[in-house]
N, C-alpha and C. Protein backbone atom coordinates (compact mmCIF):
# COMPACT_ATOMS: atom_id res chain seq x y z
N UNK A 1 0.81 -1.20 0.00
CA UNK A 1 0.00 0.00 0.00
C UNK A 1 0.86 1.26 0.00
N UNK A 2 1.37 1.34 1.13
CA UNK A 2 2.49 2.48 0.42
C UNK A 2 3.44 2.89 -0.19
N UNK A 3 3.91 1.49 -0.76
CA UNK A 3 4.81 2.14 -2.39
C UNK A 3 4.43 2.15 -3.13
N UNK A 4 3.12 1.32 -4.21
CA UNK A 4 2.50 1.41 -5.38
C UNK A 4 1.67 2.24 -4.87
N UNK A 5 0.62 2.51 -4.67
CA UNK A 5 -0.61 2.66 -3.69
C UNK A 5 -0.46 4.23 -3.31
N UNK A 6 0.73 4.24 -2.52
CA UNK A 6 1.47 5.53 -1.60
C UNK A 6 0.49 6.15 -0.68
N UNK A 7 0.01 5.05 0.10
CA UNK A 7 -1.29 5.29 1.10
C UNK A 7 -0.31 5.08 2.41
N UNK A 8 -0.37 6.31 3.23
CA UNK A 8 0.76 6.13 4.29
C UNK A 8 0.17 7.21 5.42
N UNK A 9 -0.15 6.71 7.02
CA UNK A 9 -0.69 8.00 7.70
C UNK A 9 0.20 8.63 7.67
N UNK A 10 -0.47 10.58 8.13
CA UNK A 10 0.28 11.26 8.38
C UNK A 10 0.47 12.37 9.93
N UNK A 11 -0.98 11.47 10.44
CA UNK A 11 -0.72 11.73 11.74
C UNK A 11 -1.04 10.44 12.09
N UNK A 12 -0.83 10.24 14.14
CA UNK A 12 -1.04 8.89 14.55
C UNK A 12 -2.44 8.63 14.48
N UNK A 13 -2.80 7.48 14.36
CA UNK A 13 -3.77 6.73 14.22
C UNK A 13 -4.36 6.70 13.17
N UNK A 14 -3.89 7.42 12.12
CA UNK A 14 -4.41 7.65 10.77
C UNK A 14 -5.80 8.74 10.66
N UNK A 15 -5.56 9.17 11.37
CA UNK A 15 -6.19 10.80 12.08
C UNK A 15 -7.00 11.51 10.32
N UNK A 16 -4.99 11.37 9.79
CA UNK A 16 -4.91 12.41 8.24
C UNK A 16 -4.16 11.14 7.32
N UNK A 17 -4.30 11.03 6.27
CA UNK A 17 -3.58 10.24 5.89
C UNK A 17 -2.92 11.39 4.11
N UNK A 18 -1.53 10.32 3.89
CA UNK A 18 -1.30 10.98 2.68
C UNK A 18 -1.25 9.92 1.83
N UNK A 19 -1.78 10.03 0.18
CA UNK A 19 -1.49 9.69 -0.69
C UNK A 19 -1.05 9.96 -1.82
N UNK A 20 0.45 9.71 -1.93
CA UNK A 20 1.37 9.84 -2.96
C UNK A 20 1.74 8.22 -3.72
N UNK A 21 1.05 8.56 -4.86
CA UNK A 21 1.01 6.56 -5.34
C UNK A 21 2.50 6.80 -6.44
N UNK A 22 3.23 5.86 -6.62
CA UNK A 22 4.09 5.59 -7.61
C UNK A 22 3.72 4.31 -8.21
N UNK A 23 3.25 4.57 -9.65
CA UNK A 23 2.22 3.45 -10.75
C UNK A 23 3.34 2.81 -11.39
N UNK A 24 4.55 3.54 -11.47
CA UNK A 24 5.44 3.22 -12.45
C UNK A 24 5.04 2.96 -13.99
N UNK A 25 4.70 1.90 -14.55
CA UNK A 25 4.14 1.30 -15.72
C UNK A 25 2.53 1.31 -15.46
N UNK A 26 2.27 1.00 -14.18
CA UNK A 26 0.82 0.58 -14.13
C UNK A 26 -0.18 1.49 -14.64
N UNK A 27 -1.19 1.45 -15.18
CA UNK A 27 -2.63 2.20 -16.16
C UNK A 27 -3.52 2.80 -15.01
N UNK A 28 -3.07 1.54 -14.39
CA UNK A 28 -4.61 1.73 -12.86
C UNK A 28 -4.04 1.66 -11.82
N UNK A 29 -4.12 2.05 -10.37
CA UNK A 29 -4.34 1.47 -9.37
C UNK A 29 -5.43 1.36 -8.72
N UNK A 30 -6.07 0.38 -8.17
CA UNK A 30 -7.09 0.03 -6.99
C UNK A 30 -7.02 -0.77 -5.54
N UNK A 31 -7.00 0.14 -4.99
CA UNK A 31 -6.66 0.09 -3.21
C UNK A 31 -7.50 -0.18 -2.09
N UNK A 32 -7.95 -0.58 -1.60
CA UNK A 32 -8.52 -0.39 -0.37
C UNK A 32 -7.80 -0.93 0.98
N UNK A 33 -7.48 -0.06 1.62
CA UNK A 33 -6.66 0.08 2.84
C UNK A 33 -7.40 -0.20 3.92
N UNK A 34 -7.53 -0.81 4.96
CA UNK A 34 -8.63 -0.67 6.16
C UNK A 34 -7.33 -0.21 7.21
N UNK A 35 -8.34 1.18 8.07
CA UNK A 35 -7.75 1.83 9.19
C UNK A 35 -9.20 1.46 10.51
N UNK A 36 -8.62 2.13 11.21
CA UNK A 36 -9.10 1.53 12.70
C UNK A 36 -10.53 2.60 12.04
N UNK A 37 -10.80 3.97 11.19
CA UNK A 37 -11.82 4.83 11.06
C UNK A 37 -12.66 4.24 9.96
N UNK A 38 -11.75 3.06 9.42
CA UNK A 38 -12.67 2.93 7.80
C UNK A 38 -11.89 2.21 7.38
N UNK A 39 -12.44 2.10 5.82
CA UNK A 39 -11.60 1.69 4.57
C UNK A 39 -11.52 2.92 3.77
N UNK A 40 -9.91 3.27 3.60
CA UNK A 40 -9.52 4.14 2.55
C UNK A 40 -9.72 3.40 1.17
N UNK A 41 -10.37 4.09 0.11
CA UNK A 41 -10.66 3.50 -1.30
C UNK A 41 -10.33 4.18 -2.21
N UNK A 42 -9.01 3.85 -3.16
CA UNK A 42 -8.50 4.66 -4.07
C UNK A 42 -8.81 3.42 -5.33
N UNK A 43 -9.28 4.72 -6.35
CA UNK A 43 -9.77 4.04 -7.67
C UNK A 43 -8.69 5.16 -8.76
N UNK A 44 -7.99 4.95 -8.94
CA UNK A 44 -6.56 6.42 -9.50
C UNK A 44 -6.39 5.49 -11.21
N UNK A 45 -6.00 5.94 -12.66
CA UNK A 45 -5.66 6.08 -13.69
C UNK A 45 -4.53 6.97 -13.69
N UNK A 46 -3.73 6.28 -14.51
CA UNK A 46 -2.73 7.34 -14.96
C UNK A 46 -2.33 7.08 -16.53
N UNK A 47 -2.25 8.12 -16.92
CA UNK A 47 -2.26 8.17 -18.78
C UNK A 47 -1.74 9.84 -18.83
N UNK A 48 -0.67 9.87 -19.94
CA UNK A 48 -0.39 11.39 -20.12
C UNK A 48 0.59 12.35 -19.13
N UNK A 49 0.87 11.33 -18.41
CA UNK A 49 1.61 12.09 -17.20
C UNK A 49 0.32 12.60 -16.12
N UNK A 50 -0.90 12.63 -16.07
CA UNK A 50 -1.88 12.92 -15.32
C UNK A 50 -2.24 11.56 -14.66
N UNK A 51 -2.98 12.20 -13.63
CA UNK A 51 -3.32 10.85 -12.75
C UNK A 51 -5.01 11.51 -12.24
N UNK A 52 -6.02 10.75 -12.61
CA UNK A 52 -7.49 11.11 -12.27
C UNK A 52 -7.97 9.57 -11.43
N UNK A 53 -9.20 9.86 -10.64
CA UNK A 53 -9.69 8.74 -9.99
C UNK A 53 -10.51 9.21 -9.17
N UNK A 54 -10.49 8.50 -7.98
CA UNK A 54 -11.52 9.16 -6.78
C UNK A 54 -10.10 7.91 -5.38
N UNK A 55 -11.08 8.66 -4.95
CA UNK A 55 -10.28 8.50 -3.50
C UNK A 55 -11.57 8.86 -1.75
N UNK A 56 -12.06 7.87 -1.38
CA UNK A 56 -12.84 7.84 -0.18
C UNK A 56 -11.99 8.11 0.50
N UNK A 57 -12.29 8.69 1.95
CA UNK A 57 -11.38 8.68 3.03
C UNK A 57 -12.98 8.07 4.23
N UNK A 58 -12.80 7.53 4.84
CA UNK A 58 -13.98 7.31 6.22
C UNK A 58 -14.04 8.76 7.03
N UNK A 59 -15.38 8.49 7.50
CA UNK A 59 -15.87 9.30 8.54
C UNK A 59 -14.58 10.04 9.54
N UNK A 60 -14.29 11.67 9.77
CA UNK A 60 -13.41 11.24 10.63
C UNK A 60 -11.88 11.69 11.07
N UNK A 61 -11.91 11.06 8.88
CA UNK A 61 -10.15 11.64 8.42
C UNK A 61 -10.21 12.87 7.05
N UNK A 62 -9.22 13.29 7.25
CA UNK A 62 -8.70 14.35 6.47
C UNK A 62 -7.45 13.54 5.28
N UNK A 63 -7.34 14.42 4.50
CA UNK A 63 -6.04 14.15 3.88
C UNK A 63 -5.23 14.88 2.78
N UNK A 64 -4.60 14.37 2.18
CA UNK A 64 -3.32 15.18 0.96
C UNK A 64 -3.52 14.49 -0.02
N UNK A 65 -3.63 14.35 -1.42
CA UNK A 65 -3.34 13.87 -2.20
C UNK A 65 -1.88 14.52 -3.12
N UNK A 66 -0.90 13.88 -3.59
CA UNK A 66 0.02 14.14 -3.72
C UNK A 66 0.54 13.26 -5.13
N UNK A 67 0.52 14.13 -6.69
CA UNK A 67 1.12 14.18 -7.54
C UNK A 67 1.92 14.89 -8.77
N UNK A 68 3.55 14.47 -9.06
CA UNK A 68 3.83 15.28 -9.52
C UNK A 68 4.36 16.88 -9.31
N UNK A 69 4.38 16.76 -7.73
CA UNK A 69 4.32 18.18 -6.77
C UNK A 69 2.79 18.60 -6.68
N UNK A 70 2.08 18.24 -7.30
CA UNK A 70 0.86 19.24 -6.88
C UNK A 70 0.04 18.34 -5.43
N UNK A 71 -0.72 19.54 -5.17
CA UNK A 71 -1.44 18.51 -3.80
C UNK A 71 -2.78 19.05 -3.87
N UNK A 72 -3.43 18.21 -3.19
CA UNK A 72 -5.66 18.26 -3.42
C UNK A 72 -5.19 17.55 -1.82
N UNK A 73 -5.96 18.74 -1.44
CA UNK A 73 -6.53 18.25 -0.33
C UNK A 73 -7.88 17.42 -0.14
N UNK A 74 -8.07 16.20 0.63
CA UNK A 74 -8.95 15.30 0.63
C UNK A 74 -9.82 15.34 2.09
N UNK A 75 -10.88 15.14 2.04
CA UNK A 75 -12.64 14.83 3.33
C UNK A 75 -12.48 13.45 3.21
N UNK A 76 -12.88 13.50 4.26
CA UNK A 76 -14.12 12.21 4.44
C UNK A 76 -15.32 12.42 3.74
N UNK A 77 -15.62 11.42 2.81
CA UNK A 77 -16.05 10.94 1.42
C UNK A 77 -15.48 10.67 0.36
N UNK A 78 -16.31 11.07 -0.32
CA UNK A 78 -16.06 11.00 -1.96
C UNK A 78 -14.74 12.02 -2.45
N UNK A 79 -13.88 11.95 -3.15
CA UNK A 79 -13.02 13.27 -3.56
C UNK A 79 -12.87 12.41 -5.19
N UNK A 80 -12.64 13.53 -5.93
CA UNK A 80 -12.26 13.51 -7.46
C UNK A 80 -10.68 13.98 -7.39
N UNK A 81 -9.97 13.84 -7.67
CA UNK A 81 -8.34 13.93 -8.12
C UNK A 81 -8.31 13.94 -9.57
């Protein structure tokens, strides 16, 4: 999870979490992480040097999304990247 994936907390207990994925070759990634708040659910594409998808976080947590240098901050729910 956190080297393809790059699903890694960033405070304790997974409070906030960050995701910075490295696909290398890969088209897709699909993740689901379970934390003590939820299941984190990353559905991410990459084509073009861009990377689009969605990304759940549970009830709870906050987060970063992180590609390429840019960052999207992420809720609990649904997020578009």
């Amino acid at each position: 999870f956190s080297l393809v994936a790059g699903i890694r907390p960033a405070s304790p207990g997974f409070q906030s979490v960050l995701i910075a994925p490295q696909p290398g070759e890969l088209k897709t990634i699909q993740a689901t992480y379970p934390t003590r708040l939820g299941n984190i659910v990353a559905d991410l594409r990459f084509e073009g040097g861009k990377a689009t998808g969605t990304v759940s976080l549970p009830q709870g947590m906050t987060g970063e999304f992180v590609w390429k240098g840019e960052k999207i901050s992420l809720k609990a729910g649904g997020n578009q990247v």
